[in-house]
N, C-alpha and C. Protein backbone atom coordinates (compact mmCIF):
# COMPACT_ATOMS: atom_id res chain seq x y z
N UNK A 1 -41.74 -1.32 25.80
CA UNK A 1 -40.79 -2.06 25.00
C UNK A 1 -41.15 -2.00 23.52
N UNK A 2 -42.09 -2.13 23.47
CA UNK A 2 -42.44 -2.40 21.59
C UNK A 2 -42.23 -4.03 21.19
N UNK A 3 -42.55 -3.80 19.84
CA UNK A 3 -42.02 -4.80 19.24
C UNK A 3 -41.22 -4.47 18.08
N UNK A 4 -40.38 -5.32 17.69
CA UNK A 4 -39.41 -5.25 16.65
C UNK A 4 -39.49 -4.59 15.46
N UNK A 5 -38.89 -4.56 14.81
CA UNK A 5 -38.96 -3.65 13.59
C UNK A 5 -39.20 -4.59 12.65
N UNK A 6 -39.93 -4.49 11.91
CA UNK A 6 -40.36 -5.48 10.77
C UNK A 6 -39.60 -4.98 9.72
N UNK A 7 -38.74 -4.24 9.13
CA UNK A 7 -37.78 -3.79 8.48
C UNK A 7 -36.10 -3.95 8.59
N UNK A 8 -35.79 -4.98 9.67
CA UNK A 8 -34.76 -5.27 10.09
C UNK A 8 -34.39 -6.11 8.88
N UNK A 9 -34.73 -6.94 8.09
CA UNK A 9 -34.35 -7.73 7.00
C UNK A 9 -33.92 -7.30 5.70
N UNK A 10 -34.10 -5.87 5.85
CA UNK A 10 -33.32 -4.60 4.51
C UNK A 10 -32.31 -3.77 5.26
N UNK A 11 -32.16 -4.01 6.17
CA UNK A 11 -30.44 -2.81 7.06
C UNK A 11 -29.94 -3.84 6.64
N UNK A 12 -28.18 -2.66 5.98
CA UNK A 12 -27.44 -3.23 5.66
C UNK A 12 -26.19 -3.07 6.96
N UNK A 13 -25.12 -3.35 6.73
CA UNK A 13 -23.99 -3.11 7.39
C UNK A 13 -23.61 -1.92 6.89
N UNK A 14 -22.54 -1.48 8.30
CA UNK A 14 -22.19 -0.38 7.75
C UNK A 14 -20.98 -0.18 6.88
N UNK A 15 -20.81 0.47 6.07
CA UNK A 15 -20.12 0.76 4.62
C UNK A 15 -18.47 0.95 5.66
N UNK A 16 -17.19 -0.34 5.47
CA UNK A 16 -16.25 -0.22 5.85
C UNK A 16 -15.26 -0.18 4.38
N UNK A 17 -14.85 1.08 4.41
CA UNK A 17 -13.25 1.27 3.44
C UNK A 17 -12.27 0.22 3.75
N UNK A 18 -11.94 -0.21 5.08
CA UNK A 18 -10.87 -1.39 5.64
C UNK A 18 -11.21 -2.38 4.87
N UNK A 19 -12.74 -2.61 4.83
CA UNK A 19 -13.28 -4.66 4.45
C UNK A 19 -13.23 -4.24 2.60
N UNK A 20 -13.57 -3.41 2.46
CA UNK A 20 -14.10 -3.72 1.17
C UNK A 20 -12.53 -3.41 0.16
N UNK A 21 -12.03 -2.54 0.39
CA UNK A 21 -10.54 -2.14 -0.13
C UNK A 21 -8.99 -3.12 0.62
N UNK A 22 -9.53 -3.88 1.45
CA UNK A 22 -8.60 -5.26 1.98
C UNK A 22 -7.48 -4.19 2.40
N UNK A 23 -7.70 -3.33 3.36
CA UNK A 23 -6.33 -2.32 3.60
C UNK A 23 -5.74 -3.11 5.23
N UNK A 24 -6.93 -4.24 5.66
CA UNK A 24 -5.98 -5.12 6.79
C UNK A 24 -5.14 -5.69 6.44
N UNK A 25 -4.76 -6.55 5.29
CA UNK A 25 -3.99 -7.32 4.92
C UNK A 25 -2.29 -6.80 4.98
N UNK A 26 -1.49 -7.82 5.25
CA UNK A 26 -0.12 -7.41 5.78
C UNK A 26 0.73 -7.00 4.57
N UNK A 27 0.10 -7.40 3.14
CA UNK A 27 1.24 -6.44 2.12
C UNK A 27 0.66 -5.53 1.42
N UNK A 28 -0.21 -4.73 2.12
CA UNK A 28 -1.04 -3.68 1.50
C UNK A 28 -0.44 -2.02 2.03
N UNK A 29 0.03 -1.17 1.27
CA UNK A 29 0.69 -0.52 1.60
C UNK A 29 -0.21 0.65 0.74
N UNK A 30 -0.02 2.49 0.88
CA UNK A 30 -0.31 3.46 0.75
C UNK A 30 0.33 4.29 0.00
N UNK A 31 0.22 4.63 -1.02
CA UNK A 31 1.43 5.88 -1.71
C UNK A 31 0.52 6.91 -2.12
N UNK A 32 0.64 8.32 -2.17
CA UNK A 32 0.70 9.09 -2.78
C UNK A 32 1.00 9.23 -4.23
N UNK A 33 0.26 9.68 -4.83
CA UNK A 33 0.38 9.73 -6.32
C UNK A 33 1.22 11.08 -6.80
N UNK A 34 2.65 11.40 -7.34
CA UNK A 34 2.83 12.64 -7.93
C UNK A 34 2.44 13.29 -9.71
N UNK A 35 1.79 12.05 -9.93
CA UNK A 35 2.04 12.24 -11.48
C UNK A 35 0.27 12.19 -12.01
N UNK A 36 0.28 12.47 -13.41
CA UNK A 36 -0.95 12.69 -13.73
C UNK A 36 -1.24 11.51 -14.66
N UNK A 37 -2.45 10.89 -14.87
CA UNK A 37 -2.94 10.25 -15.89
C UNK A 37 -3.88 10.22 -15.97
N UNK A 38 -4.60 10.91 -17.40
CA UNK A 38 -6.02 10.94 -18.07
C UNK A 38 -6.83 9.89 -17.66
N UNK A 39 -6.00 9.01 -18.56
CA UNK A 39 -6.76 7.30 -18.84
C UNK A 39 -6.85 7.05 -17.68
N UNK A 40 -6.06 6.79 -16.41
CA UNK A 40 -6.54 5.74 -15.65
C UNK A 40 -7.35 7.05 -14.42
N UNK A 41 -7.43 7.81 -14.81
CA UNK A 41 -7.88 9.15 -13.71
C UNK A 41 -7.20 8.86 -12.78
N UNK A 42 -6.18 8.88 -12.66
CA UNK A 42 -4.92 9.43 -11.44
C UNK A 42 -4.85 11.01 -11.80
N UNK A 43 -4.22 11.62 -10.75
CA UNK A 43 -4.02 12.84 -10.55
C UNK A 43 -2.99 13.12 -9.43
N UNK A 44 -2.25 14.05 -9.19
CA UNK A 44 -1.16 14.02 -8.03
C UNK A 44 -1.90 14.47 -7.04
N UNK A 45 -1.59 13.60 -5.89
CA UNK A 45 -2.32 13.61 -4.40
C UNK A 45 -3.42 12.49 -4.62
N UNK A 46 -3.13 11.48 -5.50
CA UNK A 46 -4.35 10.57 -5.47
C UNK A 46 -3.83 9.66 -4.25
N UNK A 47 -4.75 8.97 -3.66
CA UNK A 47 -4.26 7.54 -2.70
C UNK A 47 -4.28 6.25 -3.73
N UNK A 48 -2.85 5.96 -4.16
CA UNK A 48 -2.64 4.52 -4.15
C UNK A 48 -3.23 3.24 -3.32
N UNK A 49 -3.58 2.23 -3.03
CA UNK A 49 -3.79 1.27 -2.71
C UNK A 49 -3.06 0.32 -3.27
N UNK A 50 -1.68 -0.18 -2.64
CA UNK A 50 -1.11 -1.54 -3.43
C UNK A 50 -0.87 -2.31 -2.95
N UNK A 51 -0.96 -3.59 -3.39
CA UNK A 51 -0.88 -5.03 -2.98
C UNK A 51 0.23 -5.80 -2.92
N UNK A 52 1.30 -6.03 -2.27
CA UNK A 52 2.39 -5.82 -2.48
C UNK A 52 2.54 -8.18 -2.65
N UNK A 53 1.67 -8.17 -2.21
CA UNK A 53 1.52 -9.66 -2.58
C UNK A 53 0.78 -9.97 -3.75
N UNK A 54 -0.12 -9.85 -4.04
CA UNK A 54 -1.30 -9.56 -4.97
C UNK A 54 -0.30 -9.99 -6.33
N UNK A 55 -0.96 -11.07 -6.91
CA UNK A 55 -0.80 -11.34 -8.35
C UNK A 55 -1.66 -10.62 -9.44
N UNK A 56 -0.96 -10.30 -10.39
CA UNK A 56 -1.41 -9.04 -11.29
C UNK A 56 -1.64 -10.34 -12.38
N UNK A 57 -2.57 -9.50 -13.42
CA UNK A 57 -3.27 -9.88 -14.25
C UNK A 57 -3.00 -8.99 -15.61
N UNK A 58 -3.04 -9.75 -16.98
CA UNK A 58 -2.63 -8.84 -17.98
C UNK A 58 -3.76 -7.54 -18.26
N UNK A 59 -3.31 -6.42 -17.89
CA UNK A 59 -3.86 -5.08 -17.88
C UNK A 59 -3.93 -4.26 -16.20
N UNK A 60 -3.05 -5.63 -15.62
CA UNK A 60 -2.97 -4.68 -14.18
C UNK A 60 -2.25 -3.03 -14.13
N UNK A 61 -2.86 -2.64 -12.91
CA UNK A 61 -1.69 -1.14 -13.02
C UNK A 61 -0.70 -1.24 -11.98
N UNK A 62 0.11 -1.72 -12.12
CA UNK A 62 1.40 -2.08 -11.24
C UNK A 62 2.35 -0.49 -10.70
N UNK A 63 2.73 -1.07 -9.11
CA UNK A 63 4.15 0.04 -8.89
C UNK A 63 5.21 -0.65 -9.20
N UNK A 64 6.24 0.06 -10.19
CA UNK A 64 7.05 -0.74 -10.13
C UNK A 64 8.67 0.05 -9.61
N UNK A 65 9.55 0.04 -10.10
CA UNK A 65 11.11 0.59 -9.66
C UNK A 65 11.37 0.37 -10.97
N UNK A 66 12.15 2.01 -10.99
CA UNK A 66 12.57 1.39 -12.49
C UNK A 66 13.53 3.15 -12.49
N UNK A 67 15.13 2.29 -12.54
CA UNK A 67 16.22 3.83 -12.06
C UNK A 67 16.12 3.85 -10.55
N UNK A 68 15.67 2.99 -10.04
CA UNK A 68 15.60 3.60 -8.75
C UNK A 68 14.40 4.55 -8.48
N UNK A 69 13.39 4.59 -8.69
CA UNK A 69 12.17 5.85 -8.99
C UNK A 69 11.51 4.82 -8.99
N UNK A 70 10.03 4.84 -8.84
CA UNK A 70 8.59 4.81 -8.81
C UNK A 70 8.25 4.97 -9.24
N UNK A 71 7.31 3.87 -10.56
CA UNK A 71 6.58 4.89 -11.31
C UNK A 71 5.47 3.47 -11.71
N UNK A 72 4.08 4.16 -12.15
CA UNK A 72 3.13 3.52 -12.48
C UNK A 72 2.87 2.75 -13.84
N UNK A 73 2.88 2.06 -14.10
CA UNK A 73 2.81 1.04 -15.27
C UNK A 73 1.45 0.11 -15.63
N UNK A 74 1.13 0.08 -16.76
CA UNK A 74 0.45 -1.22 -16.92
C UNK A 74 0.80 -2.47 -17.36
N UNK A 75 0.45 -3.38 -16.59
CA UNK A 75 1.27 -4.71 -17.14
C UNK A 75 0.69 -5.37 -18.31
N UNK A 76 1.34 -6.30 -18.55
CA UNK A 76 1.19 -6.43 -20.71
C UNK A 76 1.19 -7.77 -20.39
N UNK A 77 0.69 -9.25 -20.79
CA UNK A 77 1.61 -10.34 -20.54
C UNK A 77 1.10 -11.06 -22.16
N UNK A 78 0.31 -10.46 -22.74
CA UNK A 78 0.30 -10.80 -24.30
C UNK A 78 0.24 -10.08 -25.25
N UNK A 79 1.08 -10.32 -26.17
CA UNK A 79 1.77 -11.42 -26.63
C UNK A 79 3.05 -11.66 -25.88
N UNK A 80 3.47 -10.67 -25.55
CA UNK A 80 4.58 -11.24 -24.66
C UNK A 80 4.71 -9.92 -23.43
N UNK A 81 5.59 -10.38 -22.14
CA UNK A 81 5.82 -9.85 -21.07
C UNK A 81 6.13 -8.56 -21.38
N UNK A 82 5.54 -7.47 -20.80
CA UNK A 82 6.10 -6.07 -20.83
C UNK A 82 5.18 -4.99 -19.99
N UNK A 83 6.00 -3.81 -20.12
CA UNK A 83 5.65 -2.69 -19.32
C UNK A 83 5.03 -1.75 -20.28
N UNK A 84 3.24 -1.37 -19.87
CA UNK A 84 3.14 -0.02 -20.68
C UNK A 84 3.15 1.19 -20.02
N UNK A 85 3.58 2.31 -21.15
CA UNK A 85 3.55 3.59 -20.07
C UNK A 85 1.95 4.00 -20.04
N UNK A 86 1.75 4.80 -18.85
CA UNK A 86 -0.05 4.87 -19.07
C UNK A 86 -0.49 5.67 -20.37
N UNK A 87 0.04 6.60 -20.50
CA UNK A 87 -0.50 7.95 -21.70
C UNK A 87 0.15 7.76 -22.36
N UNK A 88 0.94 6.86 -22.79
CA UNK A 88 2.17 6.45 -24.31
C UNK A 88 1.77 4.88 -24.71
N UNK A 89 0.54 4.93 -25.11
CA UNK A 89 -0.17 3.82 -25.25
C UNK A 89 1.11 2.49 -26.71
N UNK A 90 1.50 3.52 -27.36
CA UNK A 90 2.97 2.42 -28.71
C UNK A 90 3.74 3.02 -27.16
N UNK A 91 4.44 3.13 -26.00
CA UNK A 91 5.85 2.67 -25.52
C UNK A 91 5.20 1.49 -24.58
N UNK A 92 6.50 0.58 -24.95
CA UNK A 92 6.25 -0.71 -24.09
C UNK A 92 7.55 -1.47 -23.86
N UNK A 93 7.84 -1.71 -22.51
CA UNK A 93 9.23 -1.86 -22.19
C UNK A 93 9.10 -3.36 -21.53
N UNK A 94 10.16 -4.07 -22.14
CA UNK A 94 10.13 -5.82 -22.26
C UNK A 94 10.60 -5.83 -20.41
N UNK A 95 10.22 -6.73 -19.87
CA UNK A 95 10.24 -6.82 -18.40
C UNK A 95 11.51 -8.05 -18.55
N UNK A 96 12.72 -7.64 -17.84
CA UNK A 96 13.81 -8.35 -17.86
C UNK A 96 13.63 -9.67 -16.99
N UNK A 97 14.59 -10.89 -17.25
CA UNK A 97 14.31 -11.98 -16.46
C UNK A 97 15.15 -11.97 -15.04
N UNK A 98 16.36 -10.95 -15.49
CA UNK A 98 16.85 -10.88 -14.10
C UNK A 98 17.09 -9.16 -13.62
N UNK A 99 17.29 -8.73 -12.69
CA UNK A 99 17.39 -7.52 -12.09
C UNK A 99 18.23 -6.70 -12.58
N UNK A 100 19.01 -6.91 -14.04
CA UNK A 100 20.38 -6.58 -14.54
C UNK A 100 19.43 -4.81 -14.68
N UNK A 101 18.28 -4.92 -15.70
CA UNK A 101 17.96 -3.45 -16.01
C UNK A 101 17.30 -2.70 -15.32
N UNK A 102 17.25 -2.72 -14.01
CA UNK A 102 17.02 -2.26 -12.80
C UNK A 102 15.06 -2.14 -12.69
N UNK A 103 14.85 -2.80 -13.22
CA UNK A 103 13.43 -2.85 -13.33
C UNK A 103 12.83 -4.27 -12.58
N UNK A 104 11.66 -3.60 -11.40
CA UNK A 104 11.35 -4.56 -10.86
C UNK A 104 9.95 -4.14 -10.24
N UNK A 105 8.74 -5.10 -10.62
CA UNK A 105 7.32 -4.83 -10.46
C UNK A 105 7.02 -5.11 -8.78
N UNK A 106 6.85 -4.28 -8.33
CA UNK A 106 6.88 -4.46 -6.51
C UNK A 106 5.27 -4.61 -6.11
N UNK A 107 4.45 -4.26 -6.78
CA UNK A 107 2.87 -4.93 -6.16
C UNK A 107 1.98 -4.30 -7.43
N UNK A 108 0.80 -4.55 -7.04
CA UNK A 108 -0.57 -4.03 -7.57
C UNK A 108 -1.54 -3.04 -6.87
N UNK A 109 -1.81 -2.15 -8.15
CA UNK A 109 -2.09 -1.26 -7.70
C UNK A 109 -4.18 -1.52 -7.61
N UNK A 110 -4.37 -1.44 -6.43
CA UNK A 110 -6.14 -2.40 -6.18
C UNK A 110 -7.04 -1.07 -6.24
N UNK A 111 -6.54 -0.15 -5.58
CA UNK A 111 -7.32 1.09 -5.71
C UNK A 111 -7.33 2.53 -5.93
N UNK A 112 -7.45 3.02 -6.15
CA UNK A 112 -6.96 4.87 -6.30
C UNK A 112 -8.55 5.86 -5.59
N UNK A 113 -8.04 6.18 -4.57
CA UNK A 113 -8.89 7.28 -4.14
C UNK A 113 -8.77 8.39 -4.43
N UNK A 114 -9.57 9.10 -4.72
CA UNK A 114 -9.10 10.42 -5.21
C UNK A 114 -10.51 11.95 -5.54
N UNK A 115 -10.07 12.61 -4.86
CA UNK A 115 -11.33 13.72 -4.64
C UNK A 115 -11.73 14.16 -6.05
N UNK A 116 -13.15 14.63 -6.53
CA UNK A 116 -13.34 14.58 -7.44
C UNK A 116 -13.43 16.08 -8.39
N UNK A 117 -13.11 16.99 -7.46
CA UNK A 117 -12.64 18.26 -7.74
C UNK A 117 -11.19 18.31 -7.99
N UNK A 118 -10.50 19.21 -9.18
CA UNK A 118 -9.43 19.86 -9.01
C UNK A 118 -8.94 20.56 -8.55
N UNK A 119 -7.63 21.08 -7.51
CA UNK A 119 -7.93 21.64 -6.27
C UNK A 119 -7.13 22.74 -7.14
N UNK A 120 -7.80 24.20 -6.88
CA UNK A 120 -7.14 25.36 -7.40
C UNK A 120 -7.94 25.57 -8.73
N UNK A 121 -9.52 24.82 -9.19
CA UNK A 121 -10.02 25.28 -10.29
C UNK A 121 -11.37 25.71 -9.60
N UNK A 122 -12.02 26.46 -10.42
CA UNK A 122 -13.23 26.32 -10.28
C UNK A 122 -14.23 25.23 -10.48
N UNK A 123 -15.21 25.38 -9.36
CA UNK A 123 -16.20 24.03 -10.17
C UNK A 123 -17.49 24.29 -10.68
N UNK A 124 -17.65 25.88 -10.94
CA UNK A 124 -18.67 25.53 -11.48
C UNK A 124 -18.50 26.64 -12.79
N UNK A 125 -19.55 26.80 -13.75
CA UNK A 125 -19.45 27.49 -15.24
C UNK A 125 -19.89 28.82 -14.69
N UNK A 126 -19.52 29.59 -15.14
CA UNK A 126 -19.87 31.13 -14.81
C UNK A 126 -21.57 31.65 -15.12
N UNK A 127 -21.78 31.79 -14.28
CA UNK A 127 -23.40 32.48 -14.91
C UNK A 127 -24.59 31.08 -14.73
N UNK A 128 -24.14 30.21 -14.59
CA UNK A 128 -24.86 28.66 -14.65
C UNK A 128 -25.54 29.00 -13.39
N UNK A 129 -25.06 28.75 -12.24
CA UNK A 129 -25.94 28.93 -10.67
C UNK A 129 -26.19 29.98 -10.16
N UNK A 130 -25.79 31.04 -11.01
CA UNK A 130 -26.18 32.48 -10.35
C UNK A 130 -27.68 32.91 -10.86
């Protein structure tokens, strides 16, 4: 039999994507990313993570509808309510009080997964590992 492991008091649990990224929760939903952004390192084929309950905070990155389309935003709430575009840091679009300008913030965006290679480049410098 032995005896116990005297090191049992440093194992951790094991590392769950479900617990730690809250992807049980019932308004947590999955998108695909088509579009690119520097700043927030999105890239197309990133995994969204959004919160479709989740109260946003001024500098959240929200999905919102806007034309009927999808598209990623950061939310503004000072000095006053608005939409920024990610890479058009002066455009900023006033968030209407009612649904008239077809604009409507549908959740928060909690996480972005995303591989850390560009797929179709090289990754390494020529002559470096050879």
């Amino acid at each position: 039999m032995g005896f116990p492991s005297p090191a049992t008091d440093y194992q951790e649990n094991r590392l769950s994507l479900d617990q730690h990224c809250n992807t049980g929760a019932p308004g947590v939903f999955f998108f695909r990313s088509d579009t690119y952004s520097f700043r927030e390192g999105i890239k197309p084929g990133a995994l969204l993570i959004v919160d479709f309950g989740g109260t946003p905070v001024d500098g959240s990155l929200v999905l919102c509808v806007l034309e009927q389309e999808f598209r990623i935003m950061r939310l503004r709430l000072h000095p006053k309510r608005c939409l920024q575009e990610l890479d058009k840091l002066d455009n900023f679009r006033a968030i209407p009080d009612d649904d008239e300008d077809g604009l409507e913030v549908r959740g928060v965006i909690t996480h972005i997964v995303r591989g850390l290679t560009l797929s179709g480049t090289k990754t390494h410098v020529k002559g470096f590992w050879s």
